[in-house]
Protein backbone atom coordinates (compact mmCIF):
# COMPACT_ATOMS: atom_id res chain seq x y z
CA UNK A 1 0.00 0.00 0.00
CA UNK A 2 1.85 3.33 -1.20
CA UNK A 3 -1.11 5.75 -0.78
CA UNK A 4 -0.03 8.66 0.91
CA UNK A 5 -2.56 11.38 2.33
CA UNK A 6 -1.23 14.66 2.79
CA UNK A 7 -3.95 17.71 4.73
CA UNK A 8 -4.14 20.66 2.86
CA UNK A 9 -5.66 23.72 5.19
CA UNK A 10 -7.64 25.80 3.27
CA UNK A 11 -9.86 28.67 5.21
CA UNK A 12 -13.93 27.93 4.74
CA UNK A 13 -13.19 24.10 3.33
CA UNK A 14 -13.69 21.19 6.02
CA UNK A 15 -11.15 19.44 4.63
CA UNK A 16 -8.61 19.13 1.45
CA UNK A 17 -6.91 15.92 0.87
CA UNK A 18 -4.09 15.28 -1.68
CA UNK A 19 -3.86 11.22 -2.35
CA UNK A 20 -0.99 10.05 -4.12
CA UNK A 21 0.46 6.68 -5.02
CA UNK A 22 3.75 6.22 -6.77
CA UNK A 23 2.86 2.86 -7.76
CA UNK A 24 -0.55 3.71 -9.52
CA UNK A 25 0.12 7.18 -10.34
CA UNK A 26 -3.18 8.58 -8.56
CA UNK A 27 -2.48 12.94 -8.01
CA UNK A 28 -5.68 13.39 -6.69
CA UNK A 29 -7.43 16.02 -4.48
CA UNK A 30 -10.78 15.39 -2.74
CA UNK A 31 -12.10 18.78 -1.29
CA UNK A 32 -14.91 18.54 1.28
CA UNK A 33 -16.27 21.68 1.16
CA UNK A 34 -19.20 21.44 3.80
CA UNK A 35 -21.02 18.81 5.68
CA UNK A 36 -24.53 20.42 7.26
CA UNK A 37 -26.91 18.85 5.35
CA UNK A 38 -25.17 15.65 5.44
CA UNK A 39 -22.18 13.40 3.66
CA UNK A 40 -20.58 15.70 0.93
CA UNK A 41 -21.58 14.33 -2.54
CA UNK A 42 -20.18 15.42 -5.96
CA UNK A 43 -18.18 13.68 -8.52
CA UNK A 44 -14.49 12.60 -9.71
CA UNK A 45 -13.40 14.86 -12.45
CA UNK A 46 -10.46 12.82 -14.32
CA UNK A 47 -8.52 15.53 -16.25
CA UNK A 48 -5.28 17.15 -17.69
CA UNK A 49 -4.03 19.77 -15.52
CA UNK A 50 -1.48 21.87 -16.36
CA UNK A 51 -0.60 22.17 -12.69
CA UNK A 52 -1.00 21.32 -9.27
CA UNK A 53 -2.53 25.19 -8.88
CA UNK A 54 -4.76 24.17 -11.78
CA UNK A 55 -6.21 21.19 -10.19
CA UNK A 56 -6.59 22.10 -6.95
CA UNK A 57 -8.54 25.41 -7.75
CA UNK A 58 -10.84 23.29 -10.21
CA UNK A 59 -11.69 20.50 -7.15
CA UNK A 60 -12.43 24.02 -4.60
CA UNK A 61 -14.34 25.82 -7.41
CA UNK A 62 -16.36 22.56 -7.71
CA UNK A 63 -16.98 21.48 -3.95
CA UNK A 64 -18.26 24.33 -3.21
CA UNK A 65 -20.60 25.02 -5.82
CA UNK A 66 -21.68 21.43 -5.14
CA UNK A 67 -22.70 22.88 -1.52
CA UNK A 68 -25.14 25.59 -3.12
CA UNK A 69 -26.70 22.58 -5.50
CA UNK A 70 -26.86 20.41 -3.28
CA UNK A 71 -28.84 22.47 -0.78
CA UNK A 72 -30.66 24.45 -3.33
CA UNK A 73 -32.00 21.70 -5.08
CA UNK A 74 -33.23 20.38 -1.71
CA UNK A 75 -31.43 17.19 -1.28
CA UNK A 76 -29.87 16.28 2.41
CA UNK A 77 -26.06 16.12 1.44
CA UNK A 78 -23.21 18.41 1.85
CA UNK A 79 -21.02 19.29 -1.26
CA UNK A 80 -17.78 17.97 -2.30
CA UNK A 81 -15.54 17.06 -5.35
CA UNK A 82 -12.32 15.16 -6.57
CA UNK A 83 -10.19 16.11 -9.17
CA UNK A 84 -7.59 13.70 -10.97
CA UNK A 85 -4.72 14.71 -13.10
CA UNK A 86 -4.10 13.02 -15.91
CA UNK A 87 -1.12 14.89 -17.19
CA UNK A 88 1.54 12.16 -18.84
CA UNK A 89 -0.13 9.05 -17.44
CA UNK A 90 -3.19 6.53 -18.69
CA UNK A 91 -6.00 5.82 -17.25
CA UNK A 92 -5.83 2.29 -15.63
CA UNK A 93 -8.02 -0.11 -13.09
CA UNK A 94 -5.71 0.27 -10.56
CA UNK A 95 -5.40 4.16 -11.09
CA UNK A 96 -9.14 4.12 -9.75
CA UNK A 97 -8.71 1.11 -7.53
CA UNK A 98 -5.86 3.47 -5.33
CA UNK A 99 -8.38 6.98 -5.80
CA UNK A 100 -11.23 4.87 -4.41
CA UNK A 101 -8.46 3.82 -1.41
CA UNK A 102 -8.50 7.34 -0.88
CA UNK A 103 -12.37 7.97 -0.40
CA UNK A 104 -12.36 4.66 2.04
CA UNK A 105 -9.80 6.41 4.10
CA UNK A 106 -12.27 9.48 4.67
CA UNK A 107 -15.25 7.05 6.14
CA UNK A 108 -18.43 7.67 4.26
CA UNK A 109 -17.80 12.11 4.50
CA UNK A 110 -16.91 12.62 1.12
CA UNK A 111 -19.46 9.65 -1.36
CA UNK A 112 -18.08 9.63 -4.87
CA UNK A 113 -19.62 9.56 -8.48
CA UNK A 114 -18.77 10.75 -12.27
CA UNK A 115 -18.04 13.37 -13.57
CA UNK A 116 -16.24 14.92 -16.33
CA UNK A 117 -14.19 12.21 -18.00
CA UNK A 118 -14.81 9.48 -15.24
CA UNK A 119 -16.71 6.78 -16.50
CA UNK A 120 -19.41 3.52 -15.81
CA UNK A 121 -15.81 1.73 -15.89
CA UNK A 122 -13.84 3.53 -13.43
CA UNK A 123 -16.42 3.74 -11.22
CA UNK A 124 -16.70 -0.24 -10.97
CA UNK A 125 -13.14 -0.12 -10.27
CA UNK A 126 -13.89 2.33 -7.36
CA UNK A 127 -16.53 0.16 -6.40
CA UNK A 128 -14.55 -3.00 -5.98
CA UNK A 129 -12.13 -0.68 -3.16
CA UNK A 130 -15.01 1.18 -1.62
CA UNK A 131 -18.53 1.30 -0.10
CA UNK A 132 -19.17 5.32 -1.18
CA UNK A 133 -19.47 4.79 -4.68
CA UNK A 134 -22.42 5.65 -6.63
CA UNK A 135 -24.42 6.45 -9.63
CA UNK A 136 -22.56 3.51 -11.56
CA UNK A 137 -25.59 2.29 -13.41
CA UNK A 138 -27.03 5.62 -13.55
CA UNK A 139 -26.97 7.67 -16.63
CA UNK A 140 -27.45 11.59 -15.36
CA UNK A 141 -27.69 12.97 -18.24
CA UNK A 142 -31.04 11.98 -18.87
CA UNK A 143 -32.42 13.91 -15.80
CA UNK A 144 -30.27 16.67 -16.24
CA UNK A 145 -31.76 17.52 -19.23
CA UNK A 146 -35.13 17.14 -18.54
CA UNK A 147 -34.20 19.43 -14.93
CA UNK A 148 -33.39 22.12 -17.77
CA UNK A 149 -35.98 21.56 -19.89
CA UNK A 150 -38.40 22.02 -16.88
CA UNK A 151 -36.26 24.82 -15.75
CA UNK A 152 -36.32 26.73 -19.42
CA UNK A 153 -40.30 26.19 -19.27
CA UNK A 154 -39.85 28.37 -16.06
CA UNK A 155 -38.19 30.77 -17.34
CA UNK A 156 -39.93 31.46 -20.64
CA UNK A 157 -42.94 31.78 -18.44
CA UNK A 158 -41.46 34.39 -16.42
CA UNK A 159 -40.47 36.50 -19.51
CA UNK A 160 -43.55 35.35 -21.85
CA UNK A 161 -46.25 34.63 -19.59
CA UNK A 162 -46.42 31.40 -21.37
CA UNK A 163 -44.47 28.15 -21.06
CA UNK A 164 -45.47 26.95 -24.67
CA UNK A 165 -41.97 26.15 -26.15
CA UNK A 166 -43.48 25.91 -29.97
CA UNK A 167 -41.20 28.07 -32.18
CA UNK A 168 -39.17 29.40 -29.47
CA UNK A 169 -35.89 29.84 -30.77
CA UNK A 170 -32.81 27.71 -27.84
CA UNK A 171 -29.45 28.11 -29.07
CA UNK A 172 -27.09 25.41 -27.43
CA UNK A 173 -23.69 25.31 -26.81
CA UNK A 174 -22.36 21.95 -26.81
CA UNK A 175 -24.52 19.08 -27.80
CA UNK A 176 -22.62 16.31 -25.86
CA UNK A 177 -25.05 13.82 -23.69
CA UNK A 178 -26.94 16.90 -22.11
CA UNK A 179 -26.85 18.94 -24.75
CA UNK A 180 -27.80 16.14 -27.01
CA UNK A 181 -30.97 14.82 -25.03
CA UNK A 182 -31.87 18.71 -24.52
CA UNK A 183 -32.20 19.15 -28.36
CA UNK A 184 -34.56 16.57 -28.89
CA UNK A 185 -36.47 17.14 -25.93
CA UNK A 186 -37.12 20.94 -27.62
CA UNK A 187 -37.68 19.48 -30.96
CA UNK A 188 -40.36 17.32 -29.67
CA UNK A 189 -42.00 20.39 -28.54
CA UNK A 190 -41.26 22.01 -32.01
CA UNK A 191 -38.91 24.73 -30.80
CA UNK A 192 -36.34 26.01 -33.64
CA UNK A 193 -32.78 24.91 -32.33
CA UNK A 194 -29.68 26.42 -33.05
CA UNK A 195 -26.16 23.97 -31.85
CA UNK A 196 -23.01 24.64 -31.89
CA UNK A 197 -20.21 22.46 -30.72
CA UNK A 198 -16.30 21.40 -31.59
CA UNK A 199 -16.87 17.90 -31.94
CA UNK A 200 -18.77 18.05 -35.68
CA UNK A 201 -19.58 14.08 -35.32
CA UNK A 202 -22.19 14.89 -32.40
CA UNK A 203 -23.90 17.86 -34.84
CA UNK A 204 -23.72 15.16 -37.28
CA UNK A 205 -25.27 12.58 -35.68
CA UNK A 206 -27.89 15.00 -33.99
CA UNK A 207 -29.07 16.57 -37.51
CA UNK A 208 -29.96 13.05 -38.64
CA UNK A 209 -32.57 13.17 -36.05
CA UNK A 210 -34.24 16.21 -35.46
CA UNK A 211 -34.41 19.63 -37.69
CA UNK A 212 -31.45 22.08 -35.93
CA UNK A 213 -29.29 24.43 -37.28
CA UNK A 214 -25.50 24.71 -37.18
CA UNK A 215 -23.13 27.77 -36.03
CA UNK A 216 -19.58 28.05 -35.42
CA UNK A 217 -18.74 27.71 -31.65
CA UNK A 218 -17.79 31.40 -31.62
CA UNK A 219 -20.93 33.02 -32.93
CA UNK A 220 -23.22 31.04 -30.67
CA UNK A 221 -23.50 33.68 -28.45
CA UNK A 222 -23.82 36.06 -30.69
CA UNK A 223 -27.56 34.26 -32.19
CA UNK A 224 -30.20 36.37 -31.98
CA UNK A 225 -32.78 34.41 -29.79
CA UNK A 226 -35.36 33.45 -26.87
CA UNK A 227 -32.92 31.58 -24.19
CA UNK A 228 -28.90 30.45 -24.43
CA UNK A 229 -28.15 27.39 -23.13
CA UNK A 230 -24.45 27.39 -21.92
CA UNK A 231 -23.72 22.82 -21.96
CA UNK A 232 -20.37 22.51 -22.50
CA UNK A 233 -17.36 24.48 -20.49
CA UNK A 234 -17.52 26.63 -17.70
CA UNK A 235 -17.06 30.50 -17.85
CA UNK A 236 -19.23 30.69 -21.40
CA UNK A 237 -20.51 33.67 -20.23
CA UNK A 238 -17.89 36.70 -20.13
CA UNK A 239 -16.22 39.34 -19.98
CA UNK A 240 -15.47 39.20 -24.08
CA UNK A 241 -18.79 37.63 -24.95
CA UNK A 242 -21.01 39.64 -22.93
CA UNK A 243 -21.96 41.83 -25.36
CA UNK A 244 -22.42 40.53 -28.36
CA UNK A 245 -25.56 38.39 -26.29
CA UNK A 246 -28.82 38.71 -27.63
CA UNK A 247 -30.85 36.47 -25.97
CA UNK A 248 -33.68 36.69 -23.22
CA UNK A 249 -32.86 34.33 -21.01
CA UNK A 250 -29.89 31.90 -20.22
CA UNK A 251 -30.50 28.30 -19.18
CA UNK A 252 -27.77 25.73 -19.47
CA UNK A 253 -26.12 22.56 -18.08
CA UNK A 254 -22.74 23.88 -17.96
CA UNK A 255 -21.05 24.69 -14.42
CA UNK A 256 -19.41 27.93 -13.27
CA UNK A 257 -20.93 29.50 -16.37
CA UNK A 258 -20.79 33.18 -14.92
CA UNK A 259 -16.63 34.23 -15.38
CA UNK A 260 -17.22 36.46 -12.82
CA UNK A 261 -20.05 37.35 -9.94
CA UNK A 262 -20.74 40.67 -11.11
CA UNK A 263 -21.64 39.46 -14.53
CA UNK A 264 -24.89 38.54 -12.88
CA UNK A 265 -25.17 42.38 -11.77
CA UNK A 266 -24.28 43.43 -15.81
CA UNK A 267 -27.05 40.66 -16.74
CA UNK A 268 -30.37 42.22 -14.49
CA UNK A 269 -29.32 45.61 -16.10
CA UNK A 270 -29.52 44.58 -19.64
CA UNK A 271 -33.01 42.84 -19.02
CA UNK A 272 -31.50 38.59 -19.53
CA UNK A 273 -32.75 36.44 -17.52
CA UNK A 274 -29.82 34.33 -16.03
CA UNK A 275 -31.19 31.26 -14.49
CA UNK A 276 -28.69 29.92 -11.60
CA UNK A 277 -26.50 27.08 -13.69
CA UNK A 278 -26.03 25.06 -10.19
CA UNK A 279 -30.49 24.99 -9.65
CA UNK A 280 -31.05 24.40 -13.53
CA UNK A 281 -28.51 21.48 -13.86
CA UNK A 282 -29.30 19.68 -10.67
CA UNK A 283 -31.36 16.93 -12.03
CA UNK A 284 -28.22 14.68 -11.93
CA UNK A 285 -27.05 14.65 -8.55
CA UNK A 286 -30.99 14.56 -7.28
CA UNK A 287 -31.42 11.52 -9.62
CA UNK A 288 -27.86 10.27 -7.43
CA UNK A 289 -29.73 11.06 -4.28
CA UNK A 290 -32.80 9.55 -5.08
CA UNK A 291 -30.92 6.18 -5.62
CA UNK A 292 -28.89 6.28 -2.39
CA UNK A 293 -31.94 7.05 -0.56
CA UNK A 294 -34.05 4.25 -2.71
CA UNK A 295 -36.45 6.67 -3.90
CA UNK A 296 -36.20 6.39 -7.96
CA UNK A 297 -40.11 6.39 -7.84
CA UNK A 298 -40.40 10.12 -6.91
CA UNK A 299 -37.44 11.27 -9.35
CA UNK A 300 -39.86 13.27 -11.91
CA UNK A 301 -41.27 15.33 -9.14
CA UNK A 302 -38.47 15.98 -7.89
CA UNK A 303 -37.27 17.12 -10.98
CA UNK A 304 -40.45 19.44 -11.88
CA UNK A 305 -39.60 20.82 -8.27
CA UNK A 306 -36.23 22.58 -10.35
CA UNK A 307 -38.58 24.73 -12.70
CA UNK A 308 -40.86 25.91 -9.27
CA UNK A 309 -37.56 26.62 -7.28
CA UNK A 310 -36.29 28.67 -10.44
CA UNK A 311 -39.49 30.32 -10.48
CA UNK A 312 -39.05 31.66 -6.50
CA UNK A 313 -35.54 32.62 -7.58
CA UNK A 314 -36.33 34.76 -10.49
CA UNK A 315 -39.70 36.47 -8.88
CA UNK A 316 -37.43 37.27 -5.39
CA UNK A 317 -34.68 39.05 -8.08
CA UNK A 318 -37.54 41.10 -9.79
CA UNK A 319 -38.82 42.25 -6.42
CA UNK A 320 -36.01 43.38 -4.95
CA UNK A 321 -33.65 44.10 -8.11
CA UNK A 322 -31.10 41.88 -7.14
CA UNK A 323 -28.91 39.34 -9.61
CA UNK A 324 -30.38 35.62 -9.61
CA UNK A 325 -27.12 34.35 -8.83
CA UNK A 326 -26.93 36.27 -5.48
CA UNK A 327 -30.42 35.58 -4.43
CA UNK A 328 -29.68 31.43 -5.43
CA UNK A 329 -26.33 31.64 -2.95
CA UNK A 330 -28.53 33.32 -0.12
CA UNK A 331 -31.41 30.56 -0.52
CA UNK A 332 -28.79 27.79 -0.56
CA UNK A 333 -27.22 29.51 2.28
CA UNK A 334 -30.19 30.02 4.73
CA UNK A 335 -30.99 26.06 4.42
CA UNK A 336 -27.68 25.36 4.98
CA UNK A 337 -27.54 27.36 8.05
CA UNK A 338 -31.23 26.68 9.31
């Protein structure tokens, strides 16, 4: 056994754990960023970092908006995440077999799942190490997209008085699994679609099923329509991009897609509705919940429940002029601390 645990001490953060092995090459960090509500949950992210800086601000970043989801969204569980570099090594069994070593260690605080990169495969191999595994046979993308499609029917009904999605015009940004099952959810419901994305095989393959159009990742943001939806990186929405938007609303699976806080401040001003990414694409980690607490049969309320706490979100901003983003944190907040 060469896994070695080192405490990192970072202010606001229960606790930060760097696991390595020599043998395996696991450089992992699991950040538990806070416990109230219960056992942090949030996924492994497996990915090339460019530095130990890089990865360690990426598994923060991600813990704690896992807090605000997971208490906004109403589930009992705290919020935490793991990040794995993959810089100059391959993904193996055992790479996953001495992460999963890691998790053990911290005794059911910190329960693991997927996440960018981390696959049905490497989360057996968790699985066969430890007990806090989960969401192995459970494909989230399936209720994360319907989350946002309930959650753009919110919104559209907040700026239309209608939730009627026929010829609404949803341009989406990345059209991976989310993405993807988003698209055809709005083309069942004959809204015009406009994708783009930098892998052309999944426009490709999406066009030979449903009507969309195609746009080069740059000018997405620049389409002239009803709601954005932000479902690939983080930070889509910025500093350079800001203008050129000339949409109504934003609704999209994509994490961290504010660059900064006070975008959400430049947003209310210029009248677009930015619906909190970390409510909206909740429907994953509540489907997660809902099998660790055996309670699969209530899932599609649950996920309704997104596009009603959206609604509360976006009437409390219009009363008292505030961005969406702050009032979200405050409501996540006040059941943390209740």
């Amino acid at each position: 056994m060469s896994l070695k645990i080192k405490d990192i001490k970072i202010k606001g953060y229960e606790r930060v754990i760097h696991a390595t092995n020599e043998i395996t090459k696991l450089d992992c960090i699991i950040a538990i960023h806070n416990t109230k509500l219960g056992p942090a949950l949030g996924g492994v992210r497996s990915w090339e970092y460019n530095s130990f800086e890089d990865q360690k601000k990426d598994a923060l970043r991600l813990s704690e908006a896992m807090t605000l989801k997971n208490s906004i969204c109403g589930i009992n569980f705290g919020g935490g995440k793991a990040s794995i570099n993959l810089s100059n090594i391959k993904k193996t069994p055992e790479l996953y077999q001495s992460y999963a070593e890691a998790v053990e260690t911290l005794n059911g605080t910190y329960l693991t799942a997927g996440d960018v990169n981390t696959f049905k495969e490497d989360l057996i191999e968790c699985s066969k190490v430890s007990k806090y595994v989960y969401g192995i046979n459970l494909e989230t993308s399936g209720p994360t997209s319907r989350g946002l499609f309930y959650a753009m029917k919110s919104a559209l009904n907040f700026i239309n008085n209608s939730n009627d999605l026929e010829n609404v015009h949803v341009a989406i940004s990345g059209v991976g699994k989310v993405g993807g099952k988003l698209a055809k959810l709005l083309s069942k419901k004959n809204a015009k679609i406009t994708v783009a994305s930098i892998n052309n095989e999944l426009v490709k393959k999406l066009k030979s099923v449903i009507n969309i159009t195609e746009v080069h990742p740059q000018d997405l943001f620049k389409t002239k329509c009803d709601i954005i939806s932000p479902c690939a990186l983080g930070g889509a929405i910025n500093e350079s991009n800001k203008n050129q938007l000339k949409c109504r609303a934003i609704v999209g699976a994509a994490n961290n897609q504010l660059e900064n806080s006070t975008l959400g401040e430049w947003l209310i001003k210029n009248n677009i509705v930015y619906s909190p990414d970390y409510l909206v694409n909740s429907g994953g980690v509540i489907a997660i919940a809902s099998e660790i607490n055996k309670t699969e049969n209530l899932l599609e309320k649950q996920l309704e429940k997104i596009g009603n706490r959206l609604k509360f979100v976006l009437e409390e901003s219009k009363k008292k002029n505030e961005p969406t983003n702050l009032i979200a944190k405050r409501i996540a907040w006040e059941r943390i601390n209740s």
